[in-house]
N, C-alpha and C. Protein backbone atom coordinates (compact mmCIF):
# COMPACT_ATOMS: atom_id res chain seq x y z
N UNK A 1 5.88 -9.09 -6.60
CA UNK A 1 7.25 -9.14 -6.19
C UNK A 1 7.32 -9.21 -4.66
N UNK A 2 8.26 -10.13 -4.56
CA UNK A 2 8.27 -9.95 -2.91
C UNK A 2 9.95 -9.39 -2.21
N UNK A 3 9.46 -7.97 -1.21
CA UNK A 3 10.06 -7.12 -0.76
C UNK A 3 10.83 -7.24 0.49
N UNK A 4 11.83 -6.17 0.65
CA UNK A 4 11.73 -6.00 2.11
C UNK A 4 10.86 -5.22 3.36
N UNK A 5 10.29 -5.42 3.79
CA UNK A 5 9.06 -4.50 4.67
C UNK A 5 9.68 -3.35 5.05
N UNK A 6 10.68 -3.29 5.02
CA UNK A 6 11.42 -1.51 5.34
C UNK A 6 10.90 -1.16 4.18
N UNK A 7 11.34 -1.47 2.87
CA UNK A 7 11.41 -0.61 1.43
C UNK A 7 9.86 -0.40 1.08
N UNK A 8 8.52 -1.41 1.61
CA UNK A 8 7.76 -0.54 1.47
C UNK A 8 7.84 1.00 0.48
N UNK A 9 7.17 1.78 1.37
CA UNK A 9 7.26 3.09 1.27
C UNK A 9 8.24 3.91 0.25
N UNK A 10 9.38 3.31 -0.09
CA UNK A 10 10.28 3.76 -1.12
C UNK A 10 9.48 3.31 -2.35
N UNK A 11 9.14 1.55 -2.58
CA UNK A 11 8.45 1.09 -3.44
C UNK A 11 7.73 1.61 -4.23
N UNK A 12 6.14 1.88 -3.09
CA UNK A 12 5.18 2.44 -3.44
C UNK A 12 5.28 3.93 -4.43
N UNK A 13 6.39 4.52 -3.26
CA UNK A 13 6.37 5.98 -4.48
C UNK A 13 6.94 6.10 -5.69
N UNK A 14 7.90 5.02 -5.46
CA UNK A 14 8.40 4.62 -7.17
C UNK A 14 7.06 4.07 -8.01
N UNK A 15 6.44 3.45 -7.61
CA UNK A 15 5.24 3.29 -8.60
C UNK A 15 3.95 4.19 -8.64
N UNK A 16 4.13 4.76 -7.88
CA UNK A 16 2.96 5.69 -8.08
C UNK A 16 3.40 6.79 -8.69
N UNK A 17 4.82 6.77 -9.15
CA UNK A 17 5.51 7.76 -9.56
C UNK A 17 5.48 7.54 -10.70
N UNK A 18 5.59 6.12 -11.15
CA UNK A 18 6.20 5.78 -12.91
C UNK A 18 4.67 5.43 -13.54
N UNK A 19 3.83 5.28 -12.69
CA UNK A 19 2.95 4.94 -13.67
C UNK A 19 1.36 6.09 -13.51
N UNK A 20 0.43 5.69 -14.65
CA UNK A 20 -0.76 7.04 -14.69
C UNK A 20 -1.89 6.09 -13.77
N UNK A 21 -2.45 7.26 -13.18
CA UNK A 21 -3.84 6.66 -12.80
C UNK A 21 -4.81 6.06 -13.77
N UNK A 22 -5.81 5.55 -13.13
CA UNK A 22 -5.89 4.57 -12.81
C UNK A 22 -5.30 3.35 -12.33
N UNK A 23 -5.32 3.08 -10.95
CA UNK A 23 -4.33 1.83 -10.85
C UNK A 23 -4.17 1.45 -9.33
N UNK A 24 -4.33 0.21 -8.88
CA UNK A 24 -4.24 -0.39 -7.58
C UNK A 24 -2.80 -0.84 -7.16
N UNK A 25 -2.75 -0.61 -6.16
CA UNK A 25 -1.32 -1.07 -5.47
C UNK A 25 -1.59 -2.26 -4.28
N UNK A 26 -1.26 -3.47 -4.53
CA UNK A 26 -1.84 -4.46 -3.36
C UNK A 26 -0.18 -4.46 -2.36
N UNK A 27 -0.34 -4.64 -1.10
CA UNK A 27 0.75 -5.12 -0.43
C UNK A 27 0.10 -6.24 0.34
N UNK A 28 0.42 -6.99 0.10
CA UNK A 28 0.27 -8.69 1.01
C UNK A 28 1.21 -9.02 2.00
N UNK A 29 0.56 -9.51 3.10
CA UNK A 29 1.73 -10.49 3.92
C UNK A 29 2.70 -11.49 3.22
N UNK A 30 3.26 -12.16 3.44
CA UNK A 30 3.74 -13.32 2.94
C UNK A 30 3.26 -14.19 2.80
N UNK A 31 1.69 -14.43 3.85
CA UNK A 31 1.05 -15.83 4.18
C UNK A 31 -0.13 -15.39 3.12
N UNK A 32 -0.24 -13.96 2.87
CA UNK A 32 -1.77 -13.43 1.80
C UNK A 32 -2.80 -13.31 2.96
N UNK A 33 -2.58 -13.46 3.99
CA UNK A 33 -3.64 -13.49 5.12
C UNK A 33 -4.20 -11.79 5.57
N UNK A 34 -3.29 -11.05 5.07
CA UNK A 34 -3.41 -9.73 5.56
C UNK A 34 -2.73 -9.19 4.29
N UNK A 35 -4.10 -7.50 4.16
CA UNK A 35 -3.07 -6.80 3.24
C UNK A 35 -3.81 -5.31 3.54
N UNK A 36 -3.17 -4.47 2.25
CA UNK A 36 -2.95 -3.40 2.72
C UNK A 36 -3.69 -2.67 0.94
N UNK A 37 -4.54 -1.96 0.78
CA UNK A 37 -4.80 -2.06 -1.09
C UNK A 37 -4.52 -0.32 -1.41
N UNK A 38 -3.99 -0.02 -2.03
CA UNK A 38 -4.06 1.72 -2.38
C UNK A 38 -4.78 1.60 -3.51
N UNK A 39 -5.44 2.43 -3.88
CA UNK A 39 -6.53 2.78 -4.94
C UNK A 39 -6.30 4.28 -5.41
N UNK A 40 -5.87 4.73 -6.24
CA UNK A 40 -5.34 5.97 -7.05
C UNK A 40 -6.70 6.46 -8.77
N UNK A 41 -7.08 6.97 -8.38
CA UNK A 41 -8.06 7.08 -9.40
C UNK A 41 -7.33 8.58 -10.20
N UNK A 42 -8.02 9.62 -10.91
CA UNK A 42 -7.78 10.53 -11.25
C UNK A 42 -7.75 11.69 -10.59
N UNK A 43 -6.64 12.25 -10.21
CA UNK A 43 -6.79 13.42 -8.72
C UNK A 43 -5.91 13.32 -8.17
N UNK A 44 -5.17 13.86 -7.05
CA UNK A 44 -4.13 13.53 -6.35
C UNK A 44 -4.79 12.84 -4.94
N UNK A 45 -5.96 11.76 -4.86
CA UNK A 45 -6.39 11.24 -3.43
C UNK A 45 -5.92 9.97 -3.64
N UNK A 46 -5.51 9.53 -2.34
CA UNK A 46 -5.67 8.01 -2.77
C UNK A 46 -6.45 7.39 -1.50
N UNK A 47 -6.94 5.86 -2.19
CA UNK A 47 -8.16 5.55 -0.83
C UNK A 47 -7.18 4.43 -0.26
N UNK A 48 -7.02 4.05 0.73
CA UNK A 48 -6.14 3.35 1.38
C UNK A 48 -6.70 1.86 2.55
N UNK A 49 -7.09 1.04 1.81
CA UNK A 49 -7.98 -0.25 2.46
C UNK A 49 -7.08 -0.96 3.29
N UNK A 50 -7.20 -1.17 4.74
CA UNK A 50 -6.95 -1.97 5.30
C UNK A 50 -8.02 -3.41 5.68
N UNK A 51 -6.80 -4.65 5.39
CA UNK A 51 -7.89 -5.86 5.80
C UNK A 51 -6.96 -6.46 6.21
N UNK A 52 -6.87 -6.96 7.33
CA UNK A 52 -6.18 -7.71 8.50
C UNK A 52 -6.75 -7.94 9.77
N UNK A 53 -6.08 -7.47 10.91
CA UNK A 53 -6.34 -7.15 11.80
C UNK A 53 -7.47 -6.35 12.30
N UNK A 54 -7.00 -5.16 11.32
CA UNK A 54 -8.66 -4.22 11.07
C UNK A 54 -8.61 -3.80 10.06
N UNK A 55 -10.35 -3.43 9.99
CA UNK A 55 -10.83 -3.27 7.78
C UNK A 55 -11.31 -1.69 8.08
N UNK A 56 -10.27 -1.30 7.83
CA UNK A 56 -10.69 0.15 7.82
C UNK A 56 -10.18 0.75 6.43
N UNK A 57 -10.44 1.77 6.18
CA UNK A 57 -10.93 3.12 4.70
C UNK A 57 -10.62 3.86 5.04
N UNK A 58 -9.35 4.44 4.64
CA UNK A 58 -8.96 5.94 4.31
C UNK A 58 -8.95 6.88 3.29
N UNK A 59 -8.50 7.96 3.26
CA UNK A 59 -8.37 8.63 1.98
C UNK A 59 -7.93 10.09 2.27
N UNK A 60 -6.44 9.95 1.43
CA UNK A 60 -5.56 11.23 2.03
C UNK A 60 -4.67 11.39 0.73
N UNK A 61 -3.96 12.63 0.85
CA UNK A 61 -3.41 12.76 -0.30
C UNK A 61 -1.85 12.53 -0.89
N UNK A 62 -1.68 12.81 -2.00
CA UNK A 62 0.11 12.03 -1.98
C UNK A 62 0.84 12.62 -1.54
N UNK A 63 0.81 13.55 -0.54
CA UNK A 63 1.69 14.07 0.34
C UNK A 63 1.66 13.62 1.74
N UNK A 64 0.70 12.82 2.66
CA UNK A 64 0.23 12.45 3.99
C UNK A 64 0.38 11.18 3.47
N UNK A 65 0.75 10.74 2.21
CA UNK A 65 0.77 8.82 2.20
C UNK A 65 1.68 8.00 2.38
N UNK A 66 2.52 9.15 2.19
CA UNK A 66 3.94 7.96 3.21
C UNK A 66 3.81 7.92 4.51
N UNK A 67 3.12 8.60 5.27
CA UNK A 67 3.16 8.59 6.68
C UNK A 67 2.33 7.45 7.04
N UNK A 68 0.98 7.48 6.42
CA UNK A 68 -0.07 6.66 6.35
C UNK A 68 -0.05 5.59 6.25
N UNK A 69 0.95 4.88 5.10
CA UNK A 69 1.59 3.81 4.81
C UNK A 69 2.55 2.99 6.05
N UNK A 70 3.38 4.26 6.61
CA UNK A 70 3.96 3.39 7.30
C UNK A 70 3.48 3.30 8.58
N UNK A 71 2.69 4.33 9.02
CA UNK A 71 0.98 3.60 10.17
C UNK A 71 0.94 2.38 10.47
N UNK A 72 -0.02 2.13 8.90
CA UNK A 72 -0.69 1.40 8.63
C UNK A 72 -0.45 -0.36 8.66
N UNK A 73 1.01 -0.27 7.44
CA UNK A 73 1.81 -0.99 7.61
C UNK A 73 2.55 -2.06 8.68
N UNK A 74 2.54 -0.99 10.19
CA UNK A 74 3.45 -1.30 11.30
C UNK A 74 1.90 -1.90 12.17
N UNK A 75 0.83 -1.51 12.26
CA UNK A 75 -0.04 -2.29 12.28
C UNK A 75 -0.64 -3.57 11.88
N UNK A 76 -0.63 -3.83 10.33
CA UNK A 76 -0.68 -5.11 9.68
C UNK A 76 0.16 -5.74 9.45
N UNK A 77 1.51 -5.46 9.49
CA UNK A 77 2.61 -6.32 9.36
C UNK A 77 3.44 -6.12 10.36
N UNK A 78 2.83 -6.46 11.93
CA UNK A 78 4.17 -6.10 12.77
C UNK A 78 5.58 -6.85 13.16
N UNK A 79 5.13 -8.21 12.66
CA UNK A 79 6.38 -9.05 12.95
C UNK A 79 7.22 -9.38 11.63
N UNK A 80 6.58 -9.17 10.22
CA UNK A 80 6.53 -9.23 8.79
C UNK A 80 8.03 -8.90 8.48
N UNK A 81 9.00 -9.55 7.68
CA UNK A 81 10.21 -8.75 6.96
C UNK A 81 9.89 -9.29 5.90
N UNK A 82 9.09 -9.72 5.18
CA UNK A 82 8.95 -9.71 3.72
C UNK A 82 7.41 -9.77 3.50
N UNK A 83 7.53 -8.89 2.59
CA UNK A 83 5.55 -8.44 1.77
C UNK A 83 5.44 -8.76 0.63
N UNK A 84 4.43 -9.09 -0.20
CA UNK A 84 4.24 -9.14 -1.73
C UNK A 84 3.66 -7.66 -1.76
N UNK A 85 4.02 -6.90 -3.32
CA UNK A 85 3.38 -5.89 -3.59
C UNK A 85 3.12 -6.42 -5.35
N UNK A 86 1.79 -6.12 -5.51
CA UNK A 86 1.08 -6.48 -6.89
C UNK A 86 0.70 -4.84 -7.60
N UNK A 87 1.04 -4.98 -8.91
CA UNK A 87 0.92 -3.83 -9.44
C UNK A 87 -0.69 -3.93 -10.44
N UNK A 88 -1.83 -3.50 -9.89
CA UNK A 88 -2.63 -4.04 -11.22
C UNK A 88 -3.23 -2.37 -12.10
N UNK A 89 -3.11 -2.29 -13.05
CA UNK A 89 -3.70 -1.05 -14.40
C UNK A 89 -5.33 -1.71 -14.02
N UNK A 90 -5.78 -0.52 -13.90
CA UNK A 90 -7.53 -0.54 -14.48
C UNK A 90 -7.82 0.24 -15.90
């Protein structure tokens, strides 16, 4: 689906809300050139992949991930008003 880059962060917790772990959260640029991957396994961690600009690995919990998100976000998408976010079940 493609978003508004504010709603982000509302998004995400709606789905990490409605659905069970196992399960990836992709956010894409618009161009797919840059993205952003959450990884939610069993536990309350989630690992947080950046590949854009820079490919960095996090991992913090669902209380520090909205902050993280929108970091992260304002880094890889700084000029961005619309993102794809992909929902995939493992």
């Amino acid at each position: 689906m493609i978003v508004s880059a504010k709603d982000i962060v509302h998004i995400v917790s709606n789905l990490l809300a409605r659905d069970e772990p196992p399960m990836e959260i992709r956010i894409l640029s618009f161009k797919k050139d840059r993205s952003i991957t959450l990884r939610m396994s069993a536990g309350d961690t989630v690992e947080v992949s950046e590949n854009g600009f820079d490919r960095r690995t996090f991992n913090c919990s669902l209380e520090a991930l909205p902050k993280l998100i929108v970091e992260v976000s304002d880094r890889e998408f700084p000029r961005s008003h619309r993102v794809r976010i992909s929902l995939m079940k493992k």
